[in-house]
C-alpha atoms as a PDB file:
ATOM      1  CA  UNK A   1       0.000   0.000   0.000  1.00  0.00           C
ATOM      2  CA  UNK A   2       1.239   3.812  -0.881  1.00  0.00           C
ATOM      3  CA  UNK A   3       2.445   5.886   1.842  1.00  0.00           C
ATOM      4  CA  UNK A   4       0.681   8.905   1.882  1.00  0.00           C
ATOM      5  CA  UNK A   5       2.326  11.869   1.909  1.00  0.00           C
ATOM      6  CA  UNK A   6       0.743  15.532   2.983  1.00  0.00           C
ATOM      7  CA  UNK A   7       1.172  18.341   0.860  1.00  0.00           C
ATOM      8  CA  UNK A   8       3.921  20.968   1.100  1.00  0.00           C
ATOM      9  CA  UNK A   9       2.880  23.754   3.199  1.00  0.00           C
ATOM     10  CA  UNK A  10       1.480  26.692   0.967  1.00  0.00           C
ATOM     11  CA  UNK A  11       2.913  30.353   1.192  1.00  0.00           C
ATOM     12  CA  UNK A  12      -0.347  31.134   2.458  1.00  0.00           C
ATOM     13  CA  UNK A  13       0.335  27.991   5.537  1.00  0.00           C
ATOM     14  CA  UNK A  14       3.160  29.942   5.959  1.00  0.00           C
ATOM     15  CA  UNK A  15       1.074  33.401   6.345  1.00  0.00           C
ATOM     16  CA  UNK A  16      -1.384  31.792   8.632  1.00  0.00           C
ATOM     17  CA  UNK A  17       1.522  30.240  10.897  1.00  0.00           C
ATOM     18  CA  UNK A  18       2.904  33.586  11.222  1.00  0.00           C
ATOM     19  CA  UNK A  19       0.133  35.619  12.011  1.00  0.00           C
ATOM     20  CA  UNK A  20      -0.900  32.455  14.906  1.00  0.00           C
ATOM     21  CA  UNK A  21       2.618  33.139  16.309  1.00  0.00           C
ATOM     22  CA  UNK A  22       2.267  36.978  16.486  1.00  0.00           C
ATOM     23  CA  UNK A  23      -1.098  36.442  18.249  1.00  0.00           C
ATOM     24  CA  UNK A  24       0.091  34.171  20.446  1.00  0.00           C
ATOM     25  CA  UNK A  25       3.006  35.772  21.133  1.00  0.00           C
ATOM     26  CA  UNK A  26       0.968  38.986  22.114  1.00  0.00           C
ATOM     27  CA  UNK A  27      -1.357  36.953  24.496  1.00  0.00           C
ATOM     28  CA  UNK A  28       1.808  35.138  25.788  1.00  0.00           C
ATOM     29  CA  UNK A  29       2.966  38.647  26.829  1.00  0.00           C
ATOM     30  CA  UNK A  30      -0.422  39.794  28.256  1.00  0.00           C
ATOM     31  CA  UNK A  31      -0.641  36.891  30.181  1.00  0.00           C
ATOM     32  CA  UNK A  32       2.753  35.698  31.358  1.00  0.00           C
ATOM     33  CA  UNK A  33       4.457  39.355  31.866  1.00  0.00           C
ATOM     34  CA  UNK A  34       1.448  41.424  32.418  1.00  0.00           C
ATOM     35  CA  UNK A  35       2.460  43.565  28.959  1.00  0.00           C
ATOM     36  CA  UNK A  36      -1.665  44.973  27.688  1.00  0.00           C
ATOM     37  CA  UNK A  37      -2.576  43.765  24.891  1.00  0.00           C
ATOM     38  CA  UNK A  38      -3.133  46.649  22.252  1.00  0.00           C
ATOM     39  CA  UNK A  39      -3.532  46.536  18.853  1.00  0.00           C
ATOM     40  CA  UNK A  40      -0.088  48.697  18.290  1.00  0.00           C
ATOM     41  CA  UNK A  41       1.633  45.634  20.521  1.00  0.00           C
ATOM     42  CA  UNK A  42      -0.122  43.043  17.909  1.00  0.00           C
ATOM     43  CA  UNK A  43       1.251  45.175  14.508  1.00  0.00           C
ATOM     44  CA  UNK A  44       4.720  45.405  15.705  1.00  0.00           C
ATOM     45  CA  UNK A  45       4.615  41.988  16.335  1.00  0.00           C
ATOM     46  CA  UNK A  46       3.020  40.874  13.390  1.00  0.00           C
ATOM     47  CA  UNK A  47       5.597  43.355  11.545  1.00  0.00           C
ATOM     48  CA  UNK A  48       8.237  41.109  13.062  1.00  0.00           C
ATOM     49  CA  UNK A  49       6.824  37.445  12.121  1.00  0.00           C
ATOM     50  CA  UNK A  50       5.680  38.727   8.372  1.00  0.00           C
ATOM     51  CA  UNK A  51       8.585  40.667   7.721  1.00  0.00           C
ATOM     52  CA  UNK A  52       6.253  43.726   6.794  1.00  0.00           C
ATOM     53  CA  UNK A  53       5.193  47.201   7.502  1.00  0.00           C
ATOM     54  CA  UNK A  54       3.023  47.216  11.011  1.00  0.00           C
ATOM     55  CA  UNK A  55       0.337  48.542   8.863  1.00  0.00           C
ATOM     56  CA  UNK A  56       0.866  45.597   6.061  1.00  0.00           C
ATOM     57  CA  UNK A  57       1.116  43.029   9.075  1.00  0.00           C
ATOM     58  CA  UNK A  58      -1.874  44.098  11.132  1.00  0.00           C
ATOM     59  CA  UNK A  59      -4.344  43.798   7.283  1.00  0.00           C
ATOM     60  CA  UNK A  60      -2.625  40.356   6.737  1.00  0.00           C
ATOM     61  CA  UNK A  61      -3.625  39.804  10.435  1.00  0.00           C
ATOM     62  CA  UNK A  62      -7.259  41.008   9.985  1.00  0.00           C
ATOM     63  CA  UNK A  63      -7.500  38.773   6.799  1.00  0.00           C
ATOM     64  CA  UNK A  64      -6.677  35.882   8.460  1.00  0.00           C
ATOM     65  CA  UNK A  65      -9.022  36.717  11.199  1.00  0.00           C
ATOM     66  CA  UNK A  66     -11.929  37.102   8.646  1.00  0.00           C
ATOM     67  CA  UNK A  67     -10.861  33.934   7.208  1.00  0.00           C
ATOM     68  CA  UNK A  68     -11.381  32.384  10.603  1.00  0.00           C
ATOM     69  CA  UNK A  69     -14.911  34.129  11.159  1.00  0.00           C
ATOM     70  CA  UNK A  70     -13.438  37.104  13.714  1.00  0.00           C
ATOM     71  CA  UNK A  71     -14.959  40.277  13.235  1.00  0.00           C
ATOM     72  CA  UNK A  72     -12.648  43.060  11.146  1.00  0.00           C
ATOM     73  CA  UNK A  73      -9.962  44.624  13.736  1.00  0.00           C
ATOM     74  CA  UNK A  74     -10.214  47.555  11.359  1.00  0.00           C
END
């Protein structure tokens, strides 16, 4: 019998990973160190995993959270 294999992670995996480790590094900071959670806190950090613009980050952020159902952070 074949061995299946899974399918290479997309670009747009990739996107989603990165935007679930800037969230969760944000909430890892709110609730770990105390840091508020803010939405300037979430585009720097979503800046940092996407390797874009805060502004850039935080829309590739929202998109993913439409994508998921979650009201526009716009």
């Amino acid at each position: 019998m074949p061995i299946a294999r899974s399918p290479l992670p997309t670009v747009s995996d990739a996107r989603h990973d990165a935007v679930t480790a800037a969230a969760l590094a944000v909430i890892r900071r709110a609730l770990v160190e105390g840091v508020p959670v803010t939405r300037t806190g979430l585009a720097e950090e979503a800046a940092v995993t996407l390797g874009a613009s805060p502004q850039a980050a935080l829309a590739e952020v929202d998109d993913v959270a439409q994508q998921l159902g979650v009201s526009s952070l716009r």
